[in-house]
C-alpha atoms as a PDB file:
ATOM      1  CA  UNK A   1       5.339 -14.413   2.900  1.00  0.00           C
ATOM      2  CA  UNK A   2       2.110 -16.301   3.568  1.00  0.00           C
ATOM      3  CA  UNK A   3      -1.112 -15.165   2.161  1.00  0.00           C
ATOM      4  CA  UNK A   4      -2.148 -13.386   5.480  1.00  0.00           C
ATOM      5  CA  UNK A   5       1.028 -11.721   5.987  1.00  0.00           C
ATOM      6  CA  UNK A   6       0.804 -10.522   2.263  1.00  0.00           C
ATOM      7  CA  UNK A   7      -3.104  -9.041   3.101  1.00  0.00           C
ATOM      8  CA  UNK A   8      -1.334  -7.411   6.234  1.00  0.00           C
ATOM      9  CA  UNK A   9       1.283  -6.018   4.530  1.00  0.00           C
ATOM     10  CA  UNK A  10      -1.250  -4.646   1.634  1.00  0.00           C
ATOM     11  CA  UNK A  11      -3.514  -3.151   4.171  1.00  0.00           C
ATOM     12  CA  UNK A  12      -0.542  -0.952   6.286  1.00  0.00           C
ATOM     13  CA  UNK A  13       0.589   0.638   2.530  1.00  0.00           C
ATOM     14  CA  UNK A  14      -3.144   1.585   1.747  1.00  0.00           C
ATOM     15  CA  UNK A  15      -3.326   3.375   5.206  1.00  0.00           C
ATOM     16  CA  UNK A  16       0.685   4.900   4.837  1.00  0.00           C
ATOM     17  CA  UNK A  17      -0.480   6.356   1.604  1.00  0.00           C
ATOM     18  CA  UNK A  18      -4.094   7.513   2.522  1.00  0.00           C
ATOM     19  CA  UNK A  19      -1.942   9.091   5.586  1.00  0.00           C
ATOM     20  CA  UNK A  20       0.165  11.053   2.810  1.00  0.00           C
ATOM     21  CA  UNK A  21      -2.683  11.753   0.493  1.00  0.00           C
ATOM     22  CA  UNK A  22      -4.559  13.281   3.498  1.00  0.00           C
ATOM     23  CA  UNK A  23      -1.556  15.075   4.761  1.00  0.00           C
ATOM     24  CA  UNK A  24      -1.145  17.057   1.451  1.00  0.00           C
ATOM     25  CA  UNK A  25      -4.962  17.562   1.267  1.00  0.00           C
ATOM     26  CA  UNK A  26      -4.850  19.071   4.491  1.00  0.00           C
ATOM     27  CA  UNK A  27      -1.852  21.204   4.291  1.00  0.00           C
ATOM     28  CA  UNK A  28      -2.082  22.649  -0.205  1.00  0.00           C
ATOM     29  CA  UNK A  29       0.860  24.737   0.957  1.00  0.00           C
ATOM     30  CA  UNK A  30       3.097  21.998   1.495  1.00  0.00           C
ATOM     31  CA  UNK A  31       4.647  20.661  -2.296  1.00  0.00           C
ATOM     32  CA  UNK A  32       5.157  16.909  -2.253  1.00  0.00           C
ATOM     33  CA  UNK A  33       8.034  16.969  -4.833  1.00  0.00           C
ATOM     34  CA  UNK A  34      10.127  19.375  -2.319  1.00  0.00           C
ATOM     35  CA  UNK A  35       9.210  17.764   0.619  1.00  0.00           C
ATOM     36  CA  UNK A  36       9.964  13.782  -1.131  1.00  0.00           C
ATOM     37  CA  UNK A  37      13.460  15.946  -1.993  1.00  0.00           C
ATOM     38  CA  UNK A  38      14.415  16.951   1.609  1.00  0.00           C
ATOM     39  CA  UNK A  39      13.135  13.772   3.089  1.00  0.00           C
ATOM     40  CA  UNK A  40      15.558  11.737   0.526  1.00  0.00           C
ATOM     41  CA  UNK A  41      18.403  14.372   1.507  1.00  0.00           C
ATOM     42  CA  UNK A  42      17.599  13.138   4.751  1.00  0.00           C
ATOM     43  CA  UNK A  43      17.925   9.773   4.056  1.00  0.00           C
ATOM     44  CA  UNK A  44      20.944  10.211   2.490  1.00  0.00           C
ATOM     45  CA  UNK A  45      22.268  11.756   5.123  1.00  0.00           C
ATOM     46  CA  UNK A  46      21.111   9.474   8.252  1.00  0.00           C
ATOM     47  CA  UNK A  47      22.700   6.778   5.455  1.00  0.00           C
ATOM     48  CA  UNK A  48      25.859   8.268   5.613  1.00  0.00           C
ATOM     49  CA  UNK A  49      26.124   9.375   9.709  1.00  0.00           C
ATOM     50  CA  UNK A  50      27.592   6.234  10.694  1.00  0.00           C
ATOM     51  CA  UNK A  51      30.524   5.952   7.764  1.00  0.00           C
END
């Protein structure tokens, strides 16, 4: 990856986590650890549709 594609790719996690951080801020009675758990189960699952 080149330098600029490395300061690209930097600057789109910084903004996908501020997004996350702000989301929970927003929303207290959301709990992250549940909702990382159904999203993986998801995952999982959308991993597994095409087998």
């Amino acid at each position: 990856m080149t330098g600029k594609g490395s300061d690209i790719a930097q600057d789109r996690i910084k903004a996908i986590n501020g997004w996350w951080a702000e989301l929970f801020d927003e929303n207290p009675q959301i709990d992250p650890e549940g909702f990382y758990k159904e999203l993986r189960c998801v995952y999982n699952r959308l991993l597994t549709a095409d087998a």
